[in-house]
N, C-alpha and C. Protein backbone atom coordinates (compact mmCIF):
# COMPACT_ATOMS: atom_id res chain seq x y z
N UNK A 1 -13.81 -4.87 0.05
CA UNK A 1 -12.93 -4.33 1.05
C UNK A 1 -12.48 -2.95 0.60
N UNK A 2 -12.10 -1.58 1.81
CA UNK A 2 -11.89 -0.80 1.14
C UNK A 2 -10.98 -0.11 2.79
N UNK A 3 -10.21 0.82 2.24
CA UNK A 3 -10.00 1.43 3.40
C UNK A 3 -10.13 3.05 3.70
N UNK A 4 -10.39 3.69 4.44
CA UNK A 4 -11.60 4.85 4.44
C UNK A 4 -10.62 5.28 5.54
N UNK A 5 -9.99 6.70 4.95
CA UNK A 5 -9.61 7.81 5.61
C UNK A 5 -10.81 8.55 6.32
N UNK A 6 -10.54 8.63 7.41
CA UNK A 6 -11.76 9.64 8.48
C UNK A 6 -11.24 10.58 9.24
N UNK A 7 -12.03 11.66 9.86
CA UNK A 7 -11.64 12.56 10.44
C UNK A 7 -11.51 12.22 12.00
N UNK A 8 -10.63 12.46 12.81
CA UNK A 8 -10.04 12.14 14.04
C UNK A 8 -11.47 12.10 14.42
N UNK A 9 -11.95 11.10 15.58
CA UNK A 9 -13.15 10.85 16.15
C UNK A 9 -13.93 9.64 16.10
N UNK A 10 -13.82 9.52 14.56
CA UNK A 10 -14.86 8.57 14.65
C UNK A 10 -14.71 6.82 14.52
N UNK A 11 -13.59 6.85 14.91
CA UNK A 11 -13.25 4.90 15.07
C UNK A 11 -13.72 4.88 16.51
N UNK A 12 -14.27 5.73 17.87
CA UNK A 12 -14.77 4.68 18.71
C UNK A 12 -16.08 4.98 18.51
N UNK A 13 -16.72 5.67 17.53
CA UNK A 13 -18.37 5.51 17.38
C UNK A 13 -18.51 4.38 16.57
N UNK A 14 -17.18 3.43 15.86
CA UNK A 14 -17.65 2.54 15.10
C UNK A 14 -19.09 1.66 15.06
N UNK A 15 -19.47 1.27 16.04
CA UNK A 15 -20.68 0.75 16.51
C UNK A 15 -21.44 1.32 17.05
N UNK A 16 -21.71 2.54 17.02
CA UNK A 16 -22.76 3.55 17.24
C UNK A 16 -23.88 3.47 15.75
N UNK A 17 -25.03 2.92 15.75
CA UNK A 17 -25.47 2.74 14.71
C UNK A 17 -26.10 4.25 13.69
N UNK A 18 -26.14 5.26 14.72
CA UNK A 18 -26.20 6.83 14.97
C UNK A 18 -25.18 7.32 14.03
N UNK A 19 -24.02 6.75 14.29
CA UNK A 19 -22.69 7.67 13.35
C UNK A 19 -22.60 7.05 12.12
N UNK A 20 -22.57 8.10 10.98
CA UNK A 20 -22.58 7.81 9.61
C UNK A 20 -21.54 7.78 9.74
N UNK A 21 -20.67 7.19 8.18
CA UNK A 21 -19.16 6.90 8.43
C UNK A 21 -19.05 7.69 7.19
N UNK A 22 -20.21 8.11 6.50
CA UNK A 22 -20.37 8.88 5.02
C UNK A 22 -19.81 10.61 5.62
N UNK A 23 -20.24 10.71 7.20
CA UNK A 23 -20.52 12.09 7.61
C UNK A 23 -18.90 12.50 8.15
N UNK A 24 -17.95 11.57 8.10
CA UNK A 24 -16.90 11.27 8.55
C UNK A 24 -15.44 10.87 7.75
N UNK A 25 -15.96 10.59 6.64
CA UNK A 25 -15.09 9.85 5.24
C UNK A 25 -14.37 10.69 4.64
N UNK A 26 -13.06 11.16 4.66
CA UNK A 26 -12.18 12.18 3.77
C UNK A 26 -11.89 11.60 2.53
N UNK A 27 -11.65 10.29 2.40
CA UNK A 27 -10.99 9.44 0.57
C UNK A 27 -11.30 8.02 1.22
N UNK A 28 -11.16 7.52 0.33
CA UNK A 28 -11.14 5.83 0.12
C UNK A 28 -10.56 5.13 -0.52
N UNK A 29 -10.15 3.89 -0.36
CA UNK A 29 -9.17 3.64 -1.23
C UNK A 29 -9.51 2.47 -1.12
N UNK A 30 -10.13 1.71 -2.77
CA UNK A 30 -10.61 0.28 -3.25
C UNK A 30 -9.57 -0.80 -3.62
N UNK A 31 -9.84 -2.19 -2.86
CA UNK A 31 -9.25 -3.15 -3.35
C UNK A 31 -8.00 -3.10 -2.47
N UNK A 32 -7.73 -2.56 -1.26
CA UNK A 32 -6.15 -2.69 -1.06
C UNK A 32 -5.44 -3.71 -0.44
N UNK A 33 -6.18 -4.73 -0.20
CA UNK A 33 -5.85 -6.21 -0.36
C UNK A 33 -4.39 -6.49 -1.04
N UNK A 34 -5.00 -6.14 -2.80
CA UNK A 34 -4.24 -6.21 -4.06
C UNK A 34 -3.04 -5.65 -3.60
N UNK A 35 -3.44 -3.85 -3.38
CA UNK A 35 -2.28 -3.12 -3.55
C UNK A 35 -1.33 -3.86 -2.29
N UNK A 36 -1.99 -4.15 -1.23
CA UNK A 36 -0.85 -4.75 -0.34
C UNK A 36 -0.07 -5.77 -0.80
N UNK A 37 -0.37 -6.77 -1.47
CA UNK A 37 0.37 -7.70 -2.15
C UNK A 37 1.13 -7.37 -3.06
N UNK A 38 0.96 -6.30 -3.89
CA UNK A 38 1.89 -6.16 -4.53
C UNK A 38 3.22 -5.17 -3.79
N UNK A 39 2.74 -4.56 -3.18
CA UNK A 39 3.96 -3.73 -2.39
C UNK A 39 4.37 -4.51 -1.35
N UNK A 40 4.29 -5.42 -1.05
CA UNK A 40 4.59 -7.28 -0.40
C UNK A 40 5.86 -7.32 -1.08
N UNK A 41 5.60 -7.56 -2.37
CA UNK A 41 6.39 -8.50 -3.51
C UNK A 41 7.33 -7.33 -3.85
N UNK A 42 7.17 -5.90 -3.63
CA UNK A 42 8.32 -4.95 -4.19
C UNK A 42 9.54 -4.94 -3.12
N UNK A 43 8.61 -4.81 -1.54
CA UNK A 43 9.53 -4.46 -0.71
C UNK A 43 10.23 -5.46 -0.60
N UNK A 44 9.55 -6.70 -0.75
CA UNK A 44 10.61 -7.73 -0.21
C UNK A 44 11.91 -7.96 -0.92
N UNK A 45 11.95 -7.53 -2.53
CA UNK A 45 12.68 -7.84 -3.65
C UNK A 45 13.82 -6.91 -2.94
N UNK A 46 13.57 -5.35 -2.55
CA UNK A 46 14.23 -4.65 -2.61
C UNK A 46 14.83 -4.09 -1.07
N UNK A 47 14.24 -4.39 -0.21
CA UNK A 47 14.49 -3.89 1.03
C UNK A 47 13.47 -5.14 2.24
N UNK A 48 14.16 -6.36 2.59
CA UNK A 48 13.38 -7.25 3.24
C UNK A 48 13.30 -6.85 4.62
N UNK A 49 13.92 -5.73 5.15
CA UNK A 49 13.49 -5.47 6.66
C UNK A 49 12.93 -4.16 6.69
N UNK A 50 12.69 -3.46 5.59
CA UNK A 50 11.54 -2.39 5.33
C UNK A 50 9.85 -3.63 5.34
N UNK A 51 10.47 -4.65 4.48
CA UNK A 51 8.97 -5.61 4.23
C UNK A 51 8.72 -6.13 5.83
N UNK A 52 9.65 -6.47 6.52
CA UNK A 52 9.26 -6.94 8.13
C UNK A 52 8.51 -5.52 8.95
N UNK A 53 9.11 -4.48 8.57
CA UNK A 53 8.49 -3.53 9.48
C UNK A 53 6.98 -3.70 8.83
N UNK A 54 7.18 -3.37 7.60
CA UNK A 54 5.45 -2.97 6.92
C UNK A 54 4.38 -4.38 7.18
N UNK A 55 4.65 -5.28 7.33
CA UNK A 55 4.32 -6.80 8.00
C UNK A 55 3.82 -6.50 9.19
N UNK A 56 4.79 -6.07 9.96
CA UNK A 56 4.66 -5.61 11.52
C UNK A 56 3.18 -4.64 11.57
N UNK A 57 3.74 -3.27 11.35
CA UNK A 57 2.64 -2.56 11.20
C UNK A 57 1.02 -2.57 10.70
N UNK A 58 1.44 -3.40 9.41
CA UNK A 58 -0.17 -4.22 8.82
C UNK A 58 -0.96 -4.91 9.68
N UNK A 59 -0.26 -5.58 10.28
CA UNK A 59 -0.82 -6.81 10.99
C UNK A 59 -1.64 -6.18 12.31
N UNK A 60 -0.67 -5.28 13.09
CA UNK A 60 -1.08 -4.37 14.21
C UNK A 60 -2.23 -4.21 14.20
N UNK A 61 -2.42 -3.25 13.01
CA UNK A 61 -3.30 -2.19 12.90
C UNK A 61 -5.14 -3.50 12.20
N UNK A 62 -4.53 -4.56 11.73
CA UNK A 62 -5.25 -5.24 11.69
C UNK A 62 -5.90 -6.26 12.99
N UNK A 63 -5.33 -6.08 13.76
CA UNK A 63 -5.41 -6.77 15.68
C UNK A 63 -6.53 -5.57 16.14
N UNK A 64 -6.53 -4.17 15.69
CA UNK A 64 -7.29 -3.67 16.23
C UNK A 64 -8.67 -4.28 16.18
N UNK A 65 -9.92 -3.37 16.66
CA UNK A 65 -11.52 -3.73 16.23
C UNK A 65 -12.08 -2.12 16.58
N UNK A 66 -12.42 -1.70 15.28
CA UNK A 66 -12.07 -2.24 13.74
C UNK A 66 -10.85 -2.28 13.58
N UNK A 67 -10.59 -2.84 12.31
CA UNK A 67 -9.19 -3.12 11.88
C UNK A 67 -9.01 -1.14 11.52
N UNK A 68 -7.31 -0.64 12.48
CA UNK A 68 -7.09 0.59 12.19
C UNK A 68 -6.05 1.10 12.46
N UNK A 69 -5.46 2.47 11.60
CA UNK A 69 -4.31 2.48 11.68
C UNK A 69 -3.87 4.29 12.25
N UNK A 70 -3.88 4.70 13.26
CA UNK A 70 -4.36 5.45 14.22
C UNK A 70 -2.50 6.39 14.25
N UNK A 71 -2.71 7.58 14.51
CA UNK A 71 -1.35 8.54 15.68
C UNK A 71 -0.09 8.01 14.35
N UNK A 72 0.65 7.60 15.50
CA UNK A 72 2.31 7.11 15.38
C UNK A 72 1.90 5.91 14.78
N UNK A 73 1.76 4.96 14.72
CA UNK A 73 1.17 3.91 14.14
C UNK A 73 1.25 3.79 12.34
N UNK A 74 0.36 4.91 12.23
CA UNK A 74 -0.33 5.52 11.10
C UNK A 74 0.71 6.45 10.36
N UNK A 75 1.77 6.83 11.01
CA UNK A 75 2.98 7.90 10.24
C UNK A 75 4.07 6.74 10.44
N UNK A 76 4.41 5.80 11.10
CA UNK A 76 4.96 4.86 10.60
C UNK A 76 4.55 4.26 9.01
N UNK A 77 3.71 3.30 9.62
CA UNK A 77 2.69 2.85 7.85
C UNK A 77 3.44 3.57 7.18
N UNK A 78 2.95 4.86 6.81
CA UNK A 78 2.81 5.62 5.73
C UNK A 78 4.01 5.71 5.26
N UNK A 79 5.27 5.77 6.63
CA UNK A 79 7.10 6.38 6.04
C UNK A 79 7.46 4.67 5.63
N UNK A 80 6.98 3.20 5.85
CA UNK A 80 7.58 1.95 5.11
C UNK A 80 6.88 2.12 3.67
N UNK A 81 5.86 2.28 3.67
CA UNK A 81 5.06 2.09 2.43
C UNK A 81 5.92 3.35 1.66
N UNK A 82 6.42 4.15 1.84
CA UNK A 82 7.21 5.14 1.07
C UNK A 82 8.81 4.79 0.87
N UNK A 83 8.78 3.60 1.30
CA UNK A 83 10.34 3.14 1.24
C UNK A 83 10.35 2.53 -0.67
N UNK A 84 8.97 2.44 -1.23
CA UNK A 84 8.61 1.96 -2.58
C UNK A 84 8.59 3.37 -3.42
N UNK A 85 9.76 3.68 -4.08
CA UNK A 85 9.76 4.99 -4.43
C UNK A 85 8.43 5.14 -5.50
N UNK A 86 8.29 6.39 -5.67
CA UNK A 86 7.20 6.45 -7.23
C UNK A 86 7.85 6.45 -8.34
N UNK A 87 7.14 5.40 -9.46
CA UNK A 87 7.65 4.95 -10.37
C UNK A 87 7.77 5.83 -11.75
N UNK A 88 6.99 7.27 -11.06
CA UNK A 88 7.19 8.35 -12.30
C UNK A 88 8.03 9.06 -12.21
N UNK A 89 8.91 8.86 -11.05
CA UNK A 89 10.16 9.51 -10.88
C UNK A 89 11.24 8.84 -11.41
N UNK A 90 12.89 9.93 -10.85
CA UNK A 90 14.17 8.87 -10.97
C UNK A 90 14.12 8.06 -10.47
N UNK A 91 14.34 6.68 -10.51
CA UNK A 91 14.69 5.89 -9.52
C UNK A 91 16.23 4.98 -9.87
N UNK A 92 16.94 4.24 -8.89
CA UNK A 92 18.22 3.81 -8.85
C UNK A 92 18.29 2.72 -8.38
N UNK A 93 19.12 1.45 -8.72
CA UNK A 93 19.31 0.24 -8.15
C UNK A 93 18.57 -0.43 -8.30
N UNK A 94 18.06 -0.59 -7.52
CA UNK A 94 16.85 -2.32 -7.43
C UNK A 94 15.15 -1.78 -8.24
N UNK A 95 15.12 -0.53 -8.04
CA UNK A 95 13.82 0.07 -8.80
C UNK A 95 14.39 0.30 -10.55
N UNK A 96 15.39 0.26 -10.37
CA UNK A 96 15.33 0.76 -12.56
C UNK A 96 15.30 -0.68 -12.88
N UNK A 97 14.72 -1.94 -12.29
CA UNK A 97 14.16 -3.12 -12.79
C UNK A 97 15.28 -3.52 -13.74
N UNK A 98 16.57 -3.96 -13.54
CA UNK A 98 17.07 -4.78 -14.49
C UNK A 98 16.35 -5.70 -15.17
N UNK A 99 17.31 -6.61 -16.18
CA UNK A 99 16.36 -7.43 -16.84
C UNK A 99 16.14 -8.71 -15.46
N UNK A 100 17.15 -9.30 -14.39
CA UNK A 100 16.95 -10.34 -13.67
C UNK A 100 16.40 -9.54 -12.72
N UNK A 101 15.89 -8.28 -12.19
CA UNK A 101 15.03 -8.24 -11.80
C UNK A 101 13.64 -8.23 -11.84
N UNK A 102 13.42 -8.09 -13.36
CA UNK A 102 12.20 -8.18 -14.25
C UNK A 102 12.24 -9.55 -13.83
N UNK A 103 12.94 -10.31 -14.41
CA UNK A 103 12.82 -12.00 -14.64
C UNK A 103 12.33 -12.39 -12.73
N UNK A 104 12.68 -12.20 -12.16
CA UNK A 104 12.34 -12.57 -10.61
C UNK A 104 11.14 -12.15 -10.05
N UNK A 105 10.66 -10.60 -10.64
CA UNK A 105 9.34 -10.20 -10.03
C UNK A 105 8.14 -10.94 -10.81
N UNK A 106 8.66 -10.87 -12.00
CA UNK A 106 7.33 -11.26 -13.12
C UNK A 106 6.30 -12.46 -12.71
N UNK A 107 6.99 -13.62 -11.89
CA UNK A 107 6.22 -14.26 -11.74
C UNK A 107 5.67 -14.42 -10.35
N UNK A 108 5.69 -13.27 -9.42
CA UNK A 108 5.11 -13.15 -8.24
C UNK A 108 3.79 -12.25 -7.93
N UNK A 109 4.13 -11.22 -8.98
CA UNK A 109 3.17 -10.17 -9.11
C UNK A 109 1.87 -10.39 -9.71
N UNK A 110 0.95 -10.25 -9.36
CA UNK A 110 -0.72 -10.98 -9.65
C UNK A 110 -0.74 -10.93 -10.93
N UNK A 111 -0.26 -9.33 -11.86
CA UNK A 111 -1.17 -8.93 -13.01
C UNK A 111 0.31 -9.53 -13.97
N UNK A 112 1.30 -9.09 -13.30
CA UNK A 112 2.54 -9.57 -14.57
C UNK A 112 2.70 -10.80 -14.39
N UNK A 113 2.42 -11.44 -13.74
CA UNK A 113 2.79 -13.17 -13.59
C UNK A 113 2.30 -13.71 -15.41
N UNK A 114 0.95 -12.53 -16.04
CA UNK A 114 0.44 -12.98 -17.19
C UNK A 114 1.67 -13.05 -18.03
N UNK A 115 2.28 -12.15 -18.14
CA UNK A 115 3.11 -11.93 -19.38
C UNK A 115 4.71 -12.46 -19.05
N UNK A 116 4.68 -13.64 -18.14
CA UNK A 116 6.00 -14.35 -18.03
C UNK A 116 6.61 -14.85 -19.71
N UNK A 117 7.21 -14.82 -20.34
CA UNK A 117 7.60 -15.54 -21.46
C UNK A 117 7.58 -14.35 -22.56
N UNK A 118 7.10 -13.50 -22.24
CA UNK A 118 6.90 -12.35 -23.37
C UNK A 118 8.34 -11.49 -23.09
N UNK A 119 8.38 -10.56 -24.73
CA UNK A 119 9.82 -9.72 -24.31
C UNK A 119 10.07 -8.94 -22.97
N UNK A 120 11.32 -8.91 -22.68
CA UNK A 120 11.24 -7.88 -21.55
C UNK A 120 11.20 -6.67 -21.24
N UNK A 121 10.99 -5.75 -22.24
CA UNK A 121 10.52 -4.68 -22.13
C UNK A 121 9.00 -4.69 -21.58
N UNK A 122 8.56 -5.44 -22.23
CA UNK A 122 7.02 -5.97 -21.98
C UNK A 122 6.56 -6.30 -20.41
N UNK A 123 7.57 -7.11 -20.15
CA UNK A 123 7.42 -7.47 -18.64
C UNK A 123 7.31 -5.84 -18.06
N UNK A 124 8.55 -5.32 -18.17
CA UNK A 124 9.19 -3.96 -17.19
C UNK A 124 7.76 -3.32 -17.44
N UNK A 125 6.99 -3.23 -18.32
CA UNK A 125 6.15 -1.75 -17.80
C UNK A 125 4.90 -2.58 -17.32
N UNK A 126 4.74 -3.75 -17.16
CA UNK A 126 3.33 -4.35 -16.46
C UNK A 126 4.03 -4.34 -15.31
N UNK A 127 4.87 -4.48 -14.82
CA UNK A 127 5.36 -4.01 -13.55
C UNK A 127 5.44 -2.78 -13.02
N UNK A 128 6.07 -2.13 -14.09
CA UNK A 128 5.72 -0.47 -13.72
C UNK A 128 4.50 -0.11 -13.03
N UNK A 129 3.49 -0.56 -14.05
CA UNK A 129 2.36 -0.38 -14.04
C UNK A 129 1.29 -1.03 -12.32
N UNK A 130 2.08 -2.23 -11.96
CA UNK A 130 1.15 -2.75 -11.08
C UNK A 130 2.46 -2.36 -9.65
N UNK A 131 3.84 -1.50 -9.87
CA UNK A 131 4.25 -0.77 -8.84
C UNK A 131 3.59 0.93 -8.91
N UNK A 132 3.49 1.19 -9.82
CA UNK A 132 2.45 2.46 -9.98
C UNK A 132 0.86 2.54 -8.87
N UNK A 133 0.23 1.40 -8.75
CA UNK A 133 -0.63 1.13 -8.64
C UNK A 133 -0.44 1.07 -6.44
N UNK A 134 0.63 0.39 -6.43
CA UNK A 134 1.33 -0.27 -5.65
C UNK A 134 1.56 1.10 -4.59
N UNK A 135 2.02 2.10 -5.03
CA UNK A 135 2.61 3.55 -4.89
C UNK A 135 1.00 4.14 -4.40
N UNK A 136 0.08 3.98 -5.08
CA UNK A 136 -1.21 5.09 -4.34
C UNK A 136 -1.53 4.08 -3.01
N UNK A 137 -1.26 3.50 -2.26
CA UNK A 137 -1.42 2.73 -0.91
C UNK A 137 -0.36 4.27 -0.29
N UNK A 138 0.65 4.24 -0.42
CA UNK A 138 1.77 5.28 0.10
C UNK A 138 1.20 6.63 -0.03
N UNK A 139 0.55 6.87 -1.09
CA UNK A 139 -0.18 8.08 -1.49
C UNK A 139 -1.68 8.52 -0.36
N UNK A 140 -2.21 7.38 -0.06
CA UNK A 140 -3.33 7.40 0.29
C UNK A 140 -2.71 7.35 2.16
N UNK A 141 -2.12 6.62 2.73
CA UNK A 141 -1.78 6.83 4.11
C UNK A 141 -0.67 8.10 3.92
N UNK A 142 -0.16 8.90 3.65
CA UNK A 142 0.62 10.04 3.61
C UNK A 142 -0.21 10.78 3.19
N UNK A 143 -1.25 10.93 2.95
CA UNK A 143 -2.81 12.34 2.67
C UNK A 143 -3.35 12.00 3.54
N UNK A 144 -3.43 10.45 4.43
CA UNK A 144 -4.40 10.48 5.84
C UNK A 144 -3.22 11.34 6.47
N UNK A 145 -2.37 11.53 6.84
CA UNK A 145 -1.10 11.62 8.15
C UNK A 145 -1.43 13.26 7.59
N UNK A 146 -1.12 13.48 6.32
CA UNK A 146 -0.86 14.86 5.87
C UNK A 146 -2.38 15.64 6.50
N UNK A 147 -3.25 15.18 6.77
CA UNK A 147 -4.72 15.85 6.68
C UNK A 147 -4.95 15.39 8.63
N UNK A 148 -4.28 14.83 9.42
CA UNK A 148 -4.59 14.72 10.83
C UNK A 148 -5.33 13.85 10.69
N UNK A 149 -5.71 12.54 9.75
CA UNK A 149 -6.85 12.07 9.96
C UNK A 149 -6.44 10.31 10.24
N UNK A 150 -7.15 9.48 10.04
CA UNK A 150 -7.18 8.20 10.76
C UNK A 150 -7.58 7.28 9.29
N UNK A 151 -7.16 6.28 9.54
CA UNK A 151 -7.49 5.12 8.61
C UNK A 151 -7.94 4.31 9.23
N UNK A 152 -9.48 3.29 8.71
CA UNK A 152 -10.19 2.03 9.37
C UNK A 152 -10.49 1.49 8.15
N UNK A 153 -10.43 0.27 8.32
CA UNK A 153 -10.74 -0.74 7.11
C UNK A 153 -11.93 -1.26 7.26
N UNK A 154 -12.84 -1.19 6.03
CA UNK A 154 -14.65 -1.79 6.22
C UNK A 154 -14.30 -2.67 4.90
């Protein structure tokens, strides 16, 4: 699974066997299944009706054929998924990961669920690390919006 920034046009040639999608492709972005689950598990910790909108919107854009995330639609997406600040910045409150917020995410999150029982410093940066990860989904629909272009999922 992958999801493939394109240049305005080519989601109704989807089934045009004629249109390359190579001739059309601005970035891509692998695995975002994952990254959705984990920015699932951030928003909900930290903002649960930012997680209903981004629910909302996912799902939409997944009702399409192809599955896509188009206009207003698509600059929505991009401003919930940015409600997950970046983790190389300041951040305040519910993002500087106390220790019971460490203790609550650790075992929801795919990659830190490993290191439940280990110190907590330990926990905090495999979290860092898989909200870091979490953050290029936000990165990748805010360079489609920033560039005029369209997102479809293959």
């Amino acid at each position: 699974m992958r999801w493939i920034s394109v240049r305005p046009g080519f989601i109704p040639l989807w089934d045009d066997d004629e249109a390359d999608i190579e001739d059309w492709s601005v970035d891509e972005l692998d695995k975002p299944d994952e990254l959705v689950e984990v920015l699932r598990i951030l928003l909900g910790g930290a903002d649960p009706a930012a997680l209903a909108e981004f629910d909302r919107l996912h799902n939409d854009g997944w009702r399409q054929s192809p599955p896509q995330w188009t206009g207003e639609r698509l600059r929505r997406f991009s401003a919930v998924t940015g409600r997950v600040p970046d983790p190389r910045g300041p951040v305040e409150g519910y993002w500087e990961l106390a220790d019971a917020t460490v203790a609550d995410l650790a075992p929801k999150l795919p990659w830190t669920q490993r290191y439940v029982g280990r110190p907590v410093e330990e926990v905090r940066r495999s979290i860092r690390l898989e909200w870091l990860g979490a953050y290029g989904l936000h990165q990748f629909l805010a360079d489609a919006v920033a560039g005029g272009n369209e997102v479809v999922a293959d």
